[in-house]
C-alpha atoms as a PDB file:
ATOM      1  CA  UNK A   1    -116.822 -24.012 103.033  1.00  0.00           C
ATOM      2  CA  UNK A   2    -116.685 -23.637 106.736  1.00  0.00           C
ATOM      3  CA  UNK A   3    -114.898 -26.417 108.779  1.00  0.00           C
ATOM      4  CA  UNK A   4    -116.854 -28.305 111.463  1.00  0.00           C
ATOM      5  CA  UNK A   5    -115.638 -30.604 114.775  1.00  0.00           C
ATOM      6  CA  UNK A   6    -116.783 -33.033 112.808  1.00  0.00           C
ATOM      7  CA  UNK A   7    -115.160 -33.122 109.666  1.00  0.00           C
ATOM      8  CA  UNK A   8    -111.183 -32.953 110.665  1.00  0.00           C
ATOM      9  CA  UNK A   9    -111.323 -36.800 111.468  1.00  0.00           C
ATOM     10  CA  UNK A  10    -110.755 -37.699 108.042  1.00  0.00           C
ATOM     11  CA  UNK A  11    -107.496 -35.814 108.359  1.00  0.00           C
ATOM     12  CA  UNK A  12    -105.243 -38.231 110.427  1.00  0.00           C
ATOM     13  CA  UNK A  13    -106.322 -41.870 107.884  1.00  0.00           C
ATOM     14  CA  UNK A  14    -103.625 -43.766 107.326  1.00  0.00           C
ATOM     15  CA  UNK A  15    -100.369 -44.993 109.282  1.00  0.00           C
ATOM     16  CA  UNK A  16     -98.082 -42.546 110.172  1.00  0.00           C
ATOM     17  CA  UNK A  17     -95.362 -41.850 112.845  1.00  0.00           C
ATOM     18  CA  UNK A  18     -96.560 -40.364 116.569  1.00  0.00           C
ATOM     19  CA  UNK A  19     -94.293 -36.983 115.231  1.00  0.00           C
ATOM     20  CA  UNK A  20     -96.373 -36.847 111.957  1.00  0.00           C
ATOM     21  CA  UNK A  21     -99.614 -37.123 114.086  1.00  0.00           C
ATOM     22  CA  UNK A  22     -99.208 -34.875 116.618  1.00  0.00           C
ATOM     23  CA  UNK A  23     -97.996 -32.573 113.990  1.00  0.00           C
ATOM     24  CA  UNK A  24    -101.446 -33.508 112.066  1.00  0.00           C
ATOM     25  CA  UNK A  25    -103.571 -32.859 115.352  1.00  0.00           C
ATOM     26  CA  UNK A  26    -102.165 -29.443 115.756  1.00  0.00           C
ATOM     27  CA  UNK A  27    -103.414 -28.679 112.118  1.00  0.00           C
ATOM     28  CA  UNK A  28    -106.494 -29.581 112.748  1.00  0.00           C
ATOM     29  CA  UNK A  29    -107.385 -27.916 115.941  1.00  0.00           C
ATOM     30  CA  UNK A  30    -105.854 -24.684 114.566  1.00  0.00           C
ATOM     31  CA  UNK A  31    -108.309 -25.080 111.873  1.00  0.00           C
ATOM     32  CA  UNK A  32    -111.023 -25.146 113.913  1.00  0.00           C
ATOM     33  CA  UNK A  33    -109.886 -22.401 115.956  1.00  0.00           C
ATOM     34  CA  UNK A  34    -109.944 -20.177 113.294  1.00  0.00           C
ATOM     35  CA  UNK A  35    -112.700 -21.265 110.975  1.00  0.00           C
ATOM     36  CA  UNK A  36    -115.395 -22.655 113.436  1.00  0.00           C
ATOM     37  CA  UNK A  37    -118.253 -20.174 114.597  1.00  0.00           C
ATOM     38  CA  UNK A  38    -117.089 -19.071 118.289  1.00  0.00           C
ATOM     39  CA  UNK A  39    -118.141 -16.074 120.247  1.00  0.00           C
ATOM     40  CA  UNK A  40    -116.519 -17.084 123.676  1.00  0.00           C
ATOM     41  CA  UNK A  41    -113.737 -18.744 124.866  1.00  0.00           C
ATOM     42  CA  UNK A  42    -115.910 -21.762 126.409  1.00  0.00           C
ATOM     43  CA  UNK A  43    -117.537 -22.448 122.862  1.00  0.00           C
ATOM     44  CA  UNK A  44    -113.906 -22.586 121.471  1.00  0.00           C
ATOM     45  CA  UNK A  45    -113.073 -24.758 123.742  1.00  0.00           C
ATOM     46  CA  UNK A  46    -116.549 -26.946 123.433  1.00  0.00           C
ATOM     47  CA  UNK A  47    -114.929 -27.121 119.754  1.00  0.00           C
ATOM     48  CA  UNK A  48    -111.960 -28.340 120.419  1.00  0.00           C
ATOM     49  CA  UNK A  49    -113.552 -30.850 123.065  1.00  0.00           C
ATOM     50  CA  UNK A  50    -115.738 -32.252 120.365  1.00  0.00           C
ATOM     51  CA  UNK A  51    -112.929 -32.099 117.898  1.00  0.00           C
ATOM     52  CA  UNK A  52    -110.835 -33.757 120.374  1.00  0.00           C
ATOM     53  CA  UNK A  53    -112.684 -36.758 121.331  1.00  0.00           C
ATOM     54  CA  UNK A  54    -113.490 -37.873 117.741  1.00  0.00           C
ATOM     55  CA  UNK A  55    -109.308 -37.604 116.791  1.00  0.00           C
ATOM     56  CA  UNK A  56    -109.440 -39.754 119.961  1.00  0.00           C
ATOM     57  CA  UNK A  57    -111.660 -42.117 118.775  1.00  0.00           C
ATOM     58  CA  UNK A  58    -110.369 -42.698 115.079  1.00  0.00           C
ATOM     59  CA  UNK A  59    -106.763 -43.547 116.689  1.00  0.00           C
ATOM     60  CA  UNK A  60    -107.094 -44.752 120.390  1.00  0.00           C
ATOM     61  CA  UNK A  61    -103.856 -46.904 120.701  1.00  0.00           C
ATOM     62  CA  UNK A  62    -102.097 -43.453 119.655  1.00  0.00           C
ATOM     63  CA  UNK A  63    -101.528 -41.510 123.234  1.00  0.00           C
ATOM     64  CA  UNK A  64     -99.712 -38.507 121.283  1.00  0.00           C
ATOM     65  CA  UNK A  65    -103.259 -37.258 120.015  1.00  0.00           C
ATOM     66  CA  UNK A  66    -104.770 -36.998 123.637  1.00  0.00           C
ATOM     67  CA  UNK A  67    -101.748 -35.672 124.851  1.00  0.00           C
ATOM     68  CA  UNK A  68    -101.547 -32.663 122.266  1.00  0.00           C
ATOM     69  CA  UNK A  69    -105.757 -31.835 122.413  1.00  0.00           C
ATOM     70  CA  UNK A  70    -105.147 -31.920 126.336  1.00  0.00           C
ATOM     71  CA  UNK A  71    -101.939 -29.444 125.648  1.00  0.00           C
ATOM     72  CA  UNK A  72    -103.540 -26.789 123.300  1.00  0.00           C
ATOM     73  CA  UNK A  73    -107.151 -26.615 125.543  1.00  0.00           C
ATOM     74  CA  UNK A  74    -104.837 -25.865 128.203  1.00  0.00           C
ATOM     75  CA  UNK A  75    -102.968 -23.373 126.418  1.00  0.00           C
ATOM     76  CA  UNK A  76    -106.411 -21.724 125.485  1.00  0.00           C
ATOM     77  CA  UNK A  77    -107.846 -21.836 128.865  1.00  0.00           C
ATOM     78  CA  UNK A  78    -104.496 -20.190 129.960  1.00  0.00           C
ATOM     79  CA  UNK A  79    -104.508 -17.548 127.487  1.00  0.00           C
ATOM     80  CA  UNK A  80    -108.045 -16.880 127.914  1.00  0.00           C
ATOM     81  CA  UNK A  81    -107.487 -16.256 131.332  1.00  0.00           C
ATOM     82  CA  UNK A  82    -104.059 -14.036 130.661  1.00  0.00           C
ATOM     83  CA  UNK A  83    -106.704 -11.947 128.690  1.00  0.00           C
ATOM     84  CA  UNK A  84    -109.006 -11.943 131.410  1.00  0.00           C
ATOM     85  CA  UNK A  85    -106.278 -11.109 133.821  1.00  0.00           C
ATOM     86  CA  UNK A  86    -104.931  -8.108 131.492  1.00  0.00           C
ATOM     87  CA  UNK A  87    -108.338  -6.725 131.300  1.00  0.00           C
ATOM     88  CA  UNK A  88    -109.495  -6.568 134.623  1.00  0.00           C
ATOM     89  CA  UNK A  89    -105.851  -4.210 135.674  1.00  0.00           C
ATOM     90  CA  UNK A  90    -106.220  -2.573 132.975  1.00  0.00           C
ATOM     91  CA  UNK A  91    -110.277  -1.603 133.703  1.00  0.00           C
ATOM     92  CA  UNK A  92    -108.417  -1.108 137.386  1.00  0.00           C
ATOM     93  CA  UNK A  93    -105.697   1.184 136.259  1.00  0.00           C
ATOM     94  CA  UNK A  94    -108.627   2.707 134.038  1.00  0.00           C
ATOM     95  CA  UNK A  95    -110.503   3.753 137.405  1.00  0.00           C
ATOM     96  CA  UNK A  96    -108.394   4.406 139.446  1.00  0.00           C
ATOM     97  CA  UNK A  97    -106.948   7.102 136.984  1.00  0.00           C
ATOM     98  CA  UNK A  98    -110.637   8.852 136.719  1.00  0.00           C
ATOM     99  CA  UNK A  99    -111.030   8.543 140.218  1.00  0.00           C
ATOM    100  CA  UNK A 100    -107.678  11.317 140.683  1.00  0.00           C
END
C-alpha cells in the first residue's frame, strides 16, 4: 500500500524526546519521498509541504519538527537545482563539442 501526505501523522503519537522526533520526522519525509507519486521536483516538494504542515500541526509546541521539514525542502530544492545546474553544462559542453 502506497503512503500518502496524509497518513505519516500517526507516526510521531506519543511523548518522546526532540532527538527521537526529529529522528521520526526524517523517517517520514523519506517515506514520502520515495513512495509518493512525483514526476517533478515541485510535486515532491508540494508533498513534503503537505506532509510538513500536518507533522506541524499534531505537535506545535515541538520547534524541532518545523525546523527539520524546513531543512530537508531546502536540501531538495538545493539538489534539484545542483541537477539542474549539472545538466544545463553538461547540454553546454554537449554543444559546444558538435559545434567543433
Amino acid at each position: 500500500r502506497e503512503m500518502t501526505s496524509v497518513e505519516p501523522v500517526s507516526k510521531l503519537r506519543g511523548s518522546l524526546a526532540s532527538q527521537d522526533k526529529a529522528l521520526q520526522t526524517v523517517d517520514v519525509l523519506l517515506n514520502i519521498c520515495g513512495k509518493s507519486r512525483w514526476t517533478t521536483a515541485t510535486q515532491m516538494l508540494e508533498e513534503l509541504r503537505i506532509a510538513g504542515k500536518k507533522l506541524i500541526q499534531h505537535d506545535a509546541n515541538e520547534m524541532i519538527i518545523g525546523n527539520i521539514v524546513r531543512r530537508v525542502i531546502h536540501i531538495v530544492r538545493e539538489e534539484f537545482h545542483a541537477v539542474l545546474s549539472e545538466d544545463a553544462t553538461n547540454s553546454s559542453s554537449n554543444n559546444n563539442n558538435n559545434n567543433n
